[in-house]
N, C-alpha and C. Protein backbone atom coordinates (compact mmCIF):
# COMPACT_ATOMS: atom_id res chain seq x y z
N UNK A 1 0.85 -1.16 0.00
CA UNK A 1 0.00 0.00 0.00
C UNK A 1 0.90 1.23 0.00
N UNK A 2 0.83 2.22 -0.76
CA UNK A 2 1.59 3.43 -1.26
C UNK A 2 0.95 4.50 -0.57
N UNK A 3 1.13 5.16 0.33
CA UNK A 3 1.05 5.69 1.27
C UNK A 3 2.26 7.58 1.13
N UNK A 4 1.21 8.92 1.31
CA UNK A 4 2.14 9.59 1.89
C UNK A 4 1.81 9.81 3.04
N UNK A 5 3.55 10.35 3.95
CA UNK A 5 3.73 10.38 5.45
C UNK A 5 4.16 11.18 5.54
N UNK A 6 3.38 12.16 6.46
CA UNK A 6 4.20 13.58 6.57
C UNK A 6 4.67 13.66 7.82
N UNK A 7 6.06 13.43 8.59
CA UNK A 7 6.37 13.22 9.52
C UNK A 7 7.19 14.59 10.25
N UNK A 8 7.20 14.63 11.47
CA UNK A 8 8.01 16.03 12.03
C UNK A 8 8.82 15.17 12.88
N UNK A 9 9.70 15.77 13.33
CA UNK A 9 11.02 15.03 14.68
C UNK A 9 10.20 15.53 15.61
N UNK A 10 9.82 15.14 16.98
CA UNK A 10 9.49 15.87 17.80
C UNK A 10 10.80 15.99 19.17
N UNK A 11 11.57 15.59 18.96
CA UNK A 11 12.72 15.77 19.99
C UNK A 11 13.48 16.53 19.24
N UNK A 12 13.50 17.52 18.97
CA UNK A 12 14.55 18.55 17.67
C UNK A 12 15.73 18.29 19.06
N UNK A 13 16.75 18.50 17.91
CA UNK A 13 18.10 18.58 18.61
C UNK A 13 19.13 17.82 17.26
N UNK A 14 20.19 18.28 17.34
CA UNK A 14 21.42 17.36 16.62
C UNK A 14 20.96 17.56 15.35
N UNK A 15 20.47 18.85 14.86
CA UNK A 15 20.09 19.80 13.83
C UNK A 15 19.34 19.02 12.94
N UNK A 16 18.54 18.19 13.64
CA UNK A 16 17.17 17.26 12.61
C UNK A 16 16.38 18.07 12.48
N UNK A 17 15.94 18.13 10.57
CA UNK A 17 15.10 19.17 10.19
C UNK A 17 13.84 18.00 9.90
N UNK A 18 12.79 18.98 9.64
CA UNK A 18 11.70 18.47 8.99
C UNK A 18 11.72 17.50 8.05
N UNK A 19 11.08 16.82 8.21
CA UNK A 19 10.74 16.00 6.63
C UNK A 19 9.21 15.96 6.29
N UNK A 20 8.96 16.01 5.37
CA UNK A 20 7.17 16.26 4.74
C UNK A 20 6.73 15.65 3.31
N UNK A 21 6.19 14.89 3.50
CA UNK A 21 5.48 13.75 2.14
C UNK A 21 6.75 12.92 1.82
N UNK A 22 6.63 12.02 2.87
CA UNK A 22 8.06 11.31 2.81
C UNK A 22 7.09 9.78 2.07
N UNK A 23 7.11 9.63 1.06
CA UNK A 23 6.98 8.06 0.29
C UNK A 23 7.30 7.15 0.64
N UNK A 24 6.44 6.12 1.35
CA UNK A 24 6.85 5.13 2.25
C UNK A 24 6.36 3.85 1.24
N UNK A 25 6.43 2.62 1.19
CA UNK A 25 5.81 1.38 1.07
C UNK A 25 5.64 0.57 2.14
N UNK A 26 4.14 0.99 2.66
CA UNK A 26 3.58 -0.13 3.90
C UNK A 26 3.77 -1.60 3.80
N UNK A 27 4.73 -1.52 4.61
CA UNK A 27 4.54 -3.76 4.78
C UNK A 27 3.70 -4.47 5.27
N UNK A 28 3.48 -3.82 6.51
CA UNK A 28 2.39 -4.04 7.49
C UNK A 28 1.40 -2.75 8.49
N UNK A 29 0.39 -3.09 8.86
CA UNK A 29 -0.18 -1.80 9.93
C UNK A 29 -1.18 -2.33 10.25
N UNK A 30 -0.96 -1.94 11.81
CA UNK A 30 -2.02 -2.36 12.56
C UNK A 30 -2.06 -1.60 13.41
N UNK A 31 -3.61 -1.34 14.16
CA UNK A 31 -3.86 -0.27 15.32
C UNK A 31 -2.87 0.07 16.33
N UNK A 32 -1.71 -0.66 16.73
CA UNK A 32 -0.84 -0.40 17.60
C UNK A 32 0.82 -0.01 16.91
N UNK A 33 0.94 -0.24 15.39
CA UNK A 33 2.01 0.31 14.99
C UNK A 33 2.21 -0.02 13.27
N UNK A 34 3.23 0.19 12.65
CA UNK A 34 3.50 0.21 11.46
C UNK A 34 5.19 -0.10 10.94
N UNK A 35 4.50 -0.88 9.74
CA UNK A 35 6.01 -1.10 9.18
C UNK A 35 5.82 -1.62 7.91
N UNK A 36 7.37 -0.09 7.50
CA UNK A 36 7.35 0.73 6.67
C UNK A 36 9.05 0.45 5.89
N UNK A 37 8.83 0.75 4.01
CA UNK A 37 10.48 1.00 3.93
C UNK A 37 10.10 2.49 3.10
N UNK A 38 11.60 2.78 2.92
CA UNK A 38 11.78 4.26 2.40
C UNK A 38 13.10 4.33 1.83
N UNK A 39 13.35 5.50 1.12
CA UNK A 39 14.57 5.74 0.90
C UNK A 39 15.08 6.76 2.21
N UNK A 40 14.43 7.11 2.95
CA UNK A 40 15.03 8.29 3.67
C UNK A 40 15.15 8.07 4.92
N UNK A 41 16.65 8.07 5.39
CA UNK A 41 16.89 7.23 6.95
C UNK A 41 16.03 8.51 7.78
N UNK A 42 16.03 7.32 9.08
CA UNK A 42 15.58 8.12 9.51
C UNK A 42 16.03 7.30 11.29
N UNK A 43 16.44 8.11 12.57
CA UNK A 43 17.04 7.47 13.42
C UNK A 43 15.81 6.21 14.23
N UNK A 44 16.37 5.30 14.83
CA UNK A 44 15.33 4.64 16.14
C UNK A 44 15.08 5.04 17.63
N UNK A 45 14.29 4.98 18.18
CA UNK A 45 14.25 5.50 19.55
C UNK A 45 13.74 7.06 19.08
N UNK A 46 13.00 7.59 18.59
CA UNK A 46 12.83 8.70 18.21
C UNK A 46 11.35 9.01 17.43
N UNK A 47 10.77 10.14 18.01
CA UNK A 47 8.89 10.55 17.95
C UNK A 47 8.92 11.12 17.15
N UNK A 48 7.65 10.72 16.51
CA UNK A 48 7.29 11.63 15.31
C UNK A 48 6.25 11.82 15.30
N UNK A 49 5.82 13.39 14.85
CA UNK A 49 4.49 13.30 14.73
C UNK A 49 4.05 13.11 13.18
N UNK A 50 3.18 12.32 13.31
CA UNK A 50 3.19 11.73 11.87
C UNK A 50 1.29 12.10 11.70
N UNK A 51 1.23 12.29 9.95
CA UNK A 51 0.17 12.24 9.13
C UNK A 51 -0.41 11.16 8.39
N UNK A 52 -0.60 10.05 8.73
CA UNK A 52 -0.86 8.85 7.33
C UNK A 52 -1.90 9.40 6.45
N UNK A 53 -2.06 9.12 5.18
CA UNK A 53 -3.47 8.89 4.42
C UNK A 53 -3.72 7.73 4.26
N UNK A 54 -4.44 6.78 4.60
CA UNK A 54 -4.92 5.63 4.69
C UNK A 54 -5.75 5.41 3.43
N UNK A 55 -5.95 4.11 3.05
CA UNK A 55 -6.66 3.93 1.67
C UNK A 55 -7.79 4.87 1.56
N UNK A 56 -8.92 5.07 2.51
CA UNK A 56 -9.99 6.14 2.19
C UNK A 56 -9.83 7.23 1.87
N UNK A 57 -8.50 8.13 1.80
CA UNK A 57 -7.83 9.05 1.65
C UNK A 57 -8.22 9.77 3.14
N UNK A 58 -8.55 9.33 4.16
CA UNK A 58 -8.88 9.65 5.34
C UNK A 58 -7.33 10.09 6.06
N UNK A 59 -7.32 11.16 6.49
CA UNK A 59 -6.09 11.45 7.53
C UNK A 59 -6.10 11.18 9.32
N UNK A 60 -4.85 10.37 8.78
CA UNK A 60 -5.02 10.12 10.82
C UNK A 60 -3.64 10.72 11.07
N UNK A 61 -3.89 11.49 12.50
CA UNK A 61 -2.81 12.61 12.89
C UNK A 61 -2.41 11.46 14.27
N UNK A 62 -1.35 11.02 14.20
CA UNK A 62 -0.80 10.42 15.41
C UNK A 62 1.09 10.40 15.53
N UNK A 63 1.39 9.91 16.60
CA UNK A 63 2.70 9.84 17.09
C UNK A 63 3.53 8.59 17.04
N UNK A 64 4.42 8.95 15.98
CA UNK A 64 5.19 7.06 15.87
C UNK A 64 6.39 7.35 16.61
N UNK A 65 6.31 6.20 17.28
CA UNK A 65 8.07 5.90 17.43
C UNK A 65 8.80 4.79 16.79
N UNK A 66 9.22 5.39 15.95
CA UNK A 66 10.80 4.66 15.41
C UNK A 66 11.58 3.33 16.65
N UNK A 67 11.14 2.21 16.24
CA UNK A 67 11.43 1.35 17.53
C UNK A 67 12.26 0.30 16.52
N UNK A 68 12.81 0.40 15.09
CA UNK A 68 13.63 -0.81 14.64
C UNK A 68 14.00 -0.21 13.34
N UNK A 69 14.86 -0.24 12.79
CA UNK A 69 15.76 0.05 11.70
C UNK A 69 16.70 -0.51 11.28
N UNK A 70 16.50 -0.90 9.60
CA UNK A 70 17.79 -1.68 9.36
C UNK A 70 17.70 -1.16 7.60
N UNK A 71 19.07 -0.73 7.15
CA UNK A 71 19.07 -0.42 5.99
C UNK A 71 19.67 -1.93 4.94
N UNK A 72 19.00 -2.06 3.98
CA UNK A 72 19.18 -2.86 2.58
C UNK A 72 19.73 -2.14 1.50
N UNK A 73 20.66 -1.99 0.98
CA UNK A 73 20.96 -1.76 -0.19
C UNK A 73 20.43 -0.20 0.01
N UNK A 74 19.82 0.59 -1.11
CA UNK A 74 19.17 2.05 -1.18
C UNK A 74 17.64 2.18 0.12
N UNK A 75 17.42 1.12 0.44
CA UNK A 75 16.27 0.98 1.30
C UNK A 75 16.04 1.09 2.63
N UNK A 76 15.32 1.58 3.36
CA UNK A 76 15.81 1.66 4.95
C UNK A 76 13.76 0.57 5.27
N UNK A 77 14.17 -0.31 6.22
CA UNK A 77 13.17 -0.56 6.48
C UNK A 77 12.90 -0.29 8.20
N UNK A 78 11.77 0.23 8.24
CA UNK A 78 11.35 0.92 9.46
C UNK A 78 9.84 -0.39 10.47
N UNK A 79 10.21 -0.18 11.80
CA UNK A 79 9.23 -0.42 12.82
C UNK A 79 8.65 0.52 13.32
N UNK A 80 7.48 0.93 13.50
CA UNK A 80 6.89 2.04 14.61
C UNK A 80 5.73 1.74 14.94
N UNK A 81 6.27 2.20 16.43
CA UNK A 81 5.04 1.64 17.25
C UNK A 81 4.19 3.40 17.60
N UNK A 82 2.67 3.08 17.16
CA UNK A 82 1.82 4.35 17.26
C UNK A 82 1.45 4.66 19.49
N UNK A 83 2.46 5.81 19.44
CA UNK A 83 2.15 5.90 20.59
C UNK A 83 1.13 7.32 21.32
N UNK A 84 0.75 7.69 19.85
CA UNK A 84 -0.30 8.37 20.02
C UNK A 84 -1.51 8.93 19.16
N UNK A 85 -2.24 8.30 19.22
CA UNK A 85 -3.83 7.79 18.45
C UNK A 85 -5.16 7.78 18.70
N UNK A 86 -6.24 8.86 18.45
CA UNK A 86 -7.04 8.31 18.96
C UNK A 86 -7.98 7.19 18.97
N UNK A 87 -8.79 6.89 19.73
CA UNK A 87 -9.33 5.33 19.35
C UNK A 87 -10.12 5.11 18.41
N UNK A 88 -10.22 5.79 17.58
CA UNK A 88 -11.48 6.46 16.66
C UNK A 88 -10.52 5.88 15.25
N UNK A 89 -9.49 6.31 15.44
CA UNK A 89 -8.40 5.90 14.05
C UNK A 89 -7.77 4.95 14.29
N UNK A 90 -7.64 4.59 15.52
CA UNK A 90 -7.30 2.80 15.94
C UNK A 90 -8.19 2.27 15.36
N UNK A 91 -9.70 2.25 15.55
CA UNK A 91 -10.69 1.52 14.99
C UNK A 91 -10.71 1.07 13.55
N UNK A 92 -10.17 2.59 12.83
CA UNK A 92 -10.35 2.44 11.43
C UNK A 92 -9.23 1.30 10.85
N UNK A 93 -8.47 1.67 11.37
CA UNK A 93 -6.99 0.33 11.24
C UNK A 93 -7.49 -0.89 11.37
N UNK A 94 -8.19 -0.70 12.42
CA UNK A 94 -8.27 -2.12 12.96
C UNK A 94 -9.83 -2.63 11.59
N UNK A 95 -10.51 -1.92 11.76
CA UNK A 95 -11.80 -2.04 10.85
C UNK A 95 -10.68 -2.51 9.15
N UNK A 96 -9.78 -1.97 8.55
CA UNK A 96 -9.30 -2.17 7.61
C UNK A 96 -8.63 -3.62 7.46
N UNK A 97 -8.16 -4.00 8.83
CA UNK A 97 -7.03 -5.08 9.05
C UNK A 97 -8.40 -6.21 8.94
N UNK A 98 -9.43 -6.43 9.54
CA UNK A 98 -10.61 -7.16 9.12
C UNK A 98 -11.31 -7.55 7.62
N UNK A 99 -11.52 -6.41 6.95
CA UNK A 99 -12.00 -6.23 5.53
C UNK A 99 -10.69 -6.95 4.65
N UNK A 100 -9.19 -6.60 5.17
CA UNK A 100 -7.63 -7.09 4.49
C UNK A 100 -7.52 -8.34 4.59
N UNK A 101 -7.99 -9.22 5.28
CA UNK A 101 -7.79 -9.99 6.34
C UNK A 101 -8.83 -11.46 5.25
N UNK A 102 -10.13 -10.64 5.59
CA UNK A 102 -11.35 -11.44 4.93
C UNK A 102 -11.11 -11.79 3.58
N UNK A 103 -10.66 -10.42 2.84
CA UNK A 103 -10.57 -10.59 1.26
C UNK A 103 -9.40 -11.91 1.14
N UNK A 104 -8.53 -11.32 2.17
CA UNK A 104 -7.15 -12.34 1.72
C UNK A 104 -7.58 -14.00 2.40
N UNK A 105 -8.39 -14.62 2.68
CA UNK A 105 -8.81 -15.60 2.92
C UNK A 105 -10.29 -16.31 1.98
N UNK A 106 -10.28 -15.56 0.86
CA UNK A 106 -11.76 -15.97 0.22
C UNK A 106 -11.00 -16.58 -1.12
């Protein structure tokens, strides 16, 4: 799923600037986190406030943390766990991961 992510650092320091409509390819996502590759490193242990557009073109405004990183070749593949969401856009994840879920078993 082709996804843009508009992500901010929220611990600024060690002159990390912005990044905005960063092009991700979703591997996986689920109401409690996401994983993601990119071309654009990005550190672990570290908050973001992040924008997804989700297939409905629906925007969910929540907080990832960067909890696993490992670069491939030009590729960086990312873990993040959503540590701030409301339950309203948890639902929708979770409502999507059901409908993903069903199709891929018929």
């Amino acid at each position: 799923m082709n996804v843009n992510l508009e992500i901010e650092r929220l611990d600024e320091g060690e002159g990390i600037t912005t990044l905005k409509l960063v092009e991700v390819q979703v591997k996986d996502l689920s109401k409690t986190g996401i994983g993601f590759t990119t071309k654009y490193p990005l550190k672990t242990r570290t908050y973001y406030n992040a924008r997804l557009v989700i297939w409905t073109k629906e925007v969910i405004s929540c907080v990832i943390e960067v909890v696993r990183g490992v670069k491939k070749d030009d590729i960086y593949e990312y873990g993040g766990v959503f540590v701030g969401m409301t339950e309203a856009d948890a639902l929708k994840i979770e409502i999507y991961q059901l409908f993903n879920e069903a199709e891929n078993n018929q």
